[in-house]
C-alpha atoms as a PDB file:
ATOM      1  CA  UNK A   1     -30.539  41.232  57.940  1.00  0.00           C
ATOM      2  CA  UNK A   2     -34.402  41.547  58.804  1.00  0.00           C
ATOM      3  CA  UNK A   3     -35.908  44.833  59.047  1.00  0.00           C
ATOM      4  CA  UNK A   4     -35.648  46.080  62.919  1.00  0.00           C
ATOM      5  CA  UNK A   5     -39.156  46.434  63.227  1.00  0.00           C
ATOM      6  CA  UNK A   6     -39.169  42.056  62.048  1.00  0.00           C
ATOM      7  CA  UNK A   7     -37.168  41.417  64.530  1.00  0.00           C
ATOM      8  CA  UNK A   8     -39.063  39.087  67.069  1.00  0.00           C
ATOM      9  CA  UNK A   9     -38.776  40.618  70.377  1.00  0.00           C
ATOM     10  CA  UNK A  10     -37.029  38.105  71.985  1.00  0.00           C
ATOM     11  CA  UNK A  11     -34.072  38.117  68.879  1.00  0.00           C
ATOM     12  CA  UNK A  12     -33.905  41.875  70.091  1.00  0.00           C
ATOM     13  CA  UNK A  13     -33.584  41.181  73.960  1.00  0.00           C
ATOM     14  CA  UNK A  14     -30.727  38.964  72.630  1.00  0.00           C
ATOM     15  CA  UNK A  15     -28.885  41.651  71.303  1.00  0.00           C
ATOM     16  CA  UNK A  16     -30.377  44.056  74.064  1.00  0.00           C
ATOM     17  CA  UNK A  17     -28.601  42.178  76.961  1.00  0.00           C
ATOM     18  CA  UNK A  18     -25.305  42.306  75.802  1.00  0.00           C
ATOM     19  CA  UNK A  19     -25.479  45.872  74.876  1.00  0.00           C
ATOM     20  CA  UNK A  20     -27.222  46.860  78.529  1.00  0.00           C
ATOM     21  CA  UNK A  21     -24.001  44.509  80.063  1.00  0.00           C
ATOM     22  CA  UNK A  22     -21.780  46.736  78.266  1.00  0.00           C
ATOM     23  CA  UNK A  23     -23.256  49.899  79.761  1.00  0.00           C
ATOM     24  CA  UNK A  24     -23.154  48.789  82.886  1.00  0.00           C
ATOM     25  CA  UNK A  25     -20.070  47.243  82.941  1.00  0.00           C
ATOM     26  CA  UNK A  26     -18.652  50.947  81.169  1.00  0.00           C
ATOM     27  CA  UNK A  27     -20.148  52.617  84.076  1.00  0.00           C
ATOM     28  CA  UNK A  28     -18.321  50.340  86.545  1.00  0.00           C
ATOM     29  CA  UNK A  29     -15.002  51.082  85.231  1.00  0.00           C
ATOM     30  CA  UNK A  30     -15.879  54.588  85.195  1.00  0.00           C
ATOM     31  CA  UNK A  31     -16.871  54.816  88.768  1.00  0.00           C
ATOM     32  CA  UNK A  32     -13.444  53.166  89.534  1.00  0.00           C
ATOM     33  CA  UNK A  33     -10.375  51.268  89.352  1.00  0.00           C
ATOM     34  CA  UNK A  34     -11.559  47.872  90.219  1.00  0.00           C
ATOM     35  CA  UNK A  35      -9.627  44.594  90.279  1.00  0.00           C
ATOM     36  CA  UNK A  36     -11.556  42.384  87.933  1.00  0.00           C
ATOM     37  CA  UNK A  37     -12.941  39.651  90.879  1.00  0.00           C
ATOM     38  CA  UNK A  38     -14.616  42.743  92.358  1.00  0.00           C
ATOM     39  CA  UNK A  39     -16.060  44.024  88.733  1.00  0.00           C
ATOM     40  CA  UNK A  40     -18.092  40.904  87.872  1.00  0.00           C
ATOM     41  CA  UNK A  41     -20.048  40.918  91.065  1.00  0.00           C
ATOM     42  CA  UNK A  42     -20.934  44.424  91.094  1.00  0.00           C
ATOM     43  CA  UNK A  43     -21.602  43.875  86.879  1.00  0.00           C
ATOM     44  CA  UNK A  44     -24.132  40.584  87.886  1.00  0.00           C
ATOM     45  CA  UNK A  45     -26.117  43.085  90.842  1.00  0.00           C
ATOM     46  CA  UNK A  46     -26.931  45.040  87.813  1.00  0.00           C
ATOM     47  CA  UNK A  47     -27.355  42.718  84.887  1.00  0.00           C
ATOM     48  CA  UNK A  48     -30.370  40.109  85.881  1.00  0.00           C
ATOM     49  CA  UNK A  49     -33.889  40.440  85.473  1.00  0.00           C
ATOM     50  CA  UNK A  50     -35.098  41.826  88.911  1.00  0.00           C
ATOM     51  CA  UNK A  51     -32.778  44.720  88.911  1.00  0.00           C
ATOM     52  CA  UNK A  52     -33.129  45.348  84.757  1.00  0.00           C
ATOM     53  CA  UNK A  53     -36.796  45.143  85.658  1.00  0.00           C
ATOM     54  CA  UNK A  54     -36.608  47.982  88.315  1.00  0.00           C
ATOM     55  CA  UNK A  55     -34.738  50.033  85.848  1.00  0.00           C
ATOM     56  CA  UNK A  56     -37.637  49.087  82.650  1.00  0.00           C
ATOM     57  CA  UNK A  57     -39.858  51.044  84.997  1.00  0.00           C
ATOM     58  CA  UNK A  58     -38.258  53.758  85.537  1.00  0.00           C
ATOM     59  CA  UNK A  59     -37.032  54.865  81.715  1.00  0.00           C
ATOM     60  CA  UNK A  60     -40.931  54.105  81.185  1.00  0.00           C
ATOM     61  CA  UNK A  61     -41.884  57.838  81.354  1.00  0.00           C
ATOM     62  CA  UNK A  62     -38.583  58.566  78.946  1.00  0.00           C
ATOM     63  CA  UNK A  63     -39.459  56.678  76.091  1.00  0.00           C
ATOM     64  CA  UNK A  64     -41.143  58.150  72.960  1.00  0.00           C
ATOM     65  CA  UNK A  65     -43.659  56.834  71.114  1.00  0.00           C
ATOM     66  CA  UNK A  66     -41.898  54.111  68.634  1.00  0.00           C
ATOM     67  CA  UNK A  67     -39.378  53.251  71.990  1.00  0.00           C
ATOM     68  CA  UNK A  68     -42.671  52.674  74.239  1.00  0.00           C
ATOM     69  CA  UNK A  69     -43.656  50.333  70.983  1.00  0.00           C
ATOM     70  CA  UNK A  70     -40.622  48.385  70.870  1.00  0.00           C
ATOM     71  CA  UNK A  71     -40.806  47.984  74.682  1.00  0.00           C
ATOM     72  CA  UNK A  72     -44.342  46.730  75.210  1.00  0.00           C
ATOM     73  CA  UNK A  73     -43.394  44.306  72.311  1.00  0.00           C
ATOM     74  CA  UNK A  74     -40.588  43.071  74.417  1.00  0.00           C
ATOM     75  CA  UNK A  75     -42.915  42.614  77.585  1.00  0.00           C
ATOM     76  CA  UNK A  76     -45.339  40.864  75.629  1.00  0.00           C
ATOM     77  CA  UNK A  77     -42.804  38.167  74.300  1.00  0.00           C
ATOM     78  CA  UNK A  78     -43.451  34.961  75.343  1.00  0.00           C
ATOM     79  CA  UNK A  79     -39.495  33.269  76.506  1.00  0.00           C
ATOM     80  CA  UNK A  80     -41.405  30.137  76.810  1.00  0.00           C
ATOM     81  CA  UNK A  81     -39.819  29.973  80.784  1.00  0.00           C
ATOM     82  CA  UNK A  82     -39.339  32.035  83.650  1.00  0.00           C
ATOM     83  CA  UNK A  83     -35.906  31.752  85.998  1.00  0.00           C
ATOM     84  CA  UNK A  84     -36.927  30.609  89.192  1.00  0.00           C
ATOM     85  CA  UNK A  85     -35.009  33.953  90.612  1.00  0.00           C
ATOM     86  CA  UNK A  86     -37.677  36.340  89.406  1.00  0.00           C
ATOM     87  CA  UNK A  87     -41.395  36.647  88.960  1.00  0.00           C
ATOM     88  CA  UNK A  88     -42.862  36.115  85.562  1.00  0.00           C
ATOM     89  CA  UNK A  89     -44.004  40.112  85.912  1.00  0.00           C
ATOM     90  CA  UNK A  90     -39.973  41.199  86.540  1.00  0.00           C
ATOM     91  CA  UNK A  91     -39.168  39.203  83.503  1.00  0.00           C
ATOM     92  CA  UNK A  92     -41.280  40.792  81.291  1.00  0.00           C
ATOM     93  CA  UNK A  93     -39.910  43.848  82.109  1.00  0.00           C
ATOM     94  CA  UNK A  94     -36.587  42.722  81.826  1.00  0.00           C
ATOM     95  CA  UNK A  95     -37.114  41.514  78.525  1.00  0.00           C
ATOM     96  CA  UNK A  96     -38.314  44.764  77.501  1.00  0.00           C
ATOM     97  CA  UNK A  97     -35.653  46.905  78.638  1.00  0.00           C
ATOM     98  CA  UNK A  98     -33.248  44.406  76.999  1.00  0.00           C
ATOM     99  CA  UNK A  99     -35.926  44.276  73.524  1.00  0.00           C
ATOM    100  CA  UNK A 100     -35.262  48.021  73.750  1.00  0.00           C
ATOM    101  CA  UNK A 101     -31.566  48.618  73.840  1.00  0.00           C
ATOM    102  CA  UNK A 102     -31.120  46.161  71.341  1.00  0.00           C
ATOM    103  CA  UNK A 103     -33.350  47.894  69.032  1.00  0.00           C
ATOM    104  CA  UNK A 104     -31.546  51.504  69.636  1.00  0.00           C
ATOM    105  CA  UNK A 105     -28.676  49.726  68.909  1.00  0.00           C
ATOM    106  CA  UNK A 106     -29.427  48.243  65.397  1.00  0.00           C
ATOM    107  CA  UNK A 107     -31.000  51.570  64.463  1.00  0.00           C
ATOM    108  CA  UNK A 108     -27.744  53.122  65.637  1.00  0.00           C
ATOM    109  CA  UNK A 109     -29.041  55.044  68.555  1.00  0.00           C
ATOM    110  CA  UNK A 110     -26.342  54.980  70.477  1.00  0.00           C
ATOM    111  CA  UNK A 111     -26.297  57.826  71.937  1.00  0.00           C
ATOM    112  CA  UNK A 112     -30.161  57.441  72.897  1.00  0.00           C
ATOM    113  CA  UNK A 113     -29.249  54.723  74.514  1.00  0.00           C
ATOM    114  CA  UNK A 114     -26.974  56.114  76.878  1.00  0.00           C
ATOM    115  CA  UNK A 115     -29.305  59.134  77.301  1.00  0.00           C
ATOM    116  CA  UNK A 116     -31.608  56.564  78.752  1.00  0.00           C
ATOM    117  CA  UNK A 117     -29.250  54.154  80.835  1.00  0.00           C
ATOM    118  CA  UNK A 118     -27.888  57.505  82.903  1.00  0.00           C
ATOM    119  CA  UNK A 119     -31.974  57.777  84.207  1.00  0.00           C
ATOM    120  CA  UNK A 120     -30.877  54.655  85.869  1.00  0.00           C
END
């Protein structure tokens, strides 16, 4: 495997989603005992780019200096498109937060991570 820091951006956002989906959908179980077909809803009003974009701005102030690094990578990525459900602004900020908790992840943060998604 690459060095973290190698890792393009957008390889990290990959990994980044999926560990941001789990948080969220950890903190929906938490919260309560849902039936499943009212779980995926409730995980899909958290998990796209408008709302992760929201949430990129607010753990701004958080991060330290090699976090703030691996996030302005991540909003500099170019995806090469834009869903039509977002502005090209909220996706870059989406891909950052994503960029970001896929780095903690591969450098094991794990608990910095979840420091930084209870901000949210």
């Amino acid at each position: 495997m690459p060095e973290h820091a190698a890792l393009s951006p957008l390889a990290l956002a990959f990994l980044g989603d999926t560990v941001f989906d789990l948080l969220v959908r950890e903190r929906l179980l938490r919260e309560a005992n849902r039936p499943p077909r009212k779980l995926q809803p409730a995980a899909a009003a958290l998990v796209n780019a408008r709302t992760q974009a929201a949430a990129a701005r607010l753990l701004l102030p958080a991060l330290d200096e090699r976090e703030a690094a691996v996030f302005r990578r991540g909003r500099n990525a170019h995806p090469g498109h834009v869903p039509r459900s977002c502005t090209t602004e909220e996706y870059a900020y989406a891909t950052a937060l994503e960029a970001l908790f896929g780095w903690l992840w591969l450098e094991g943060r794990f608990e910095r991570a979840r420091e930084l998604f209870v901000l949210l």
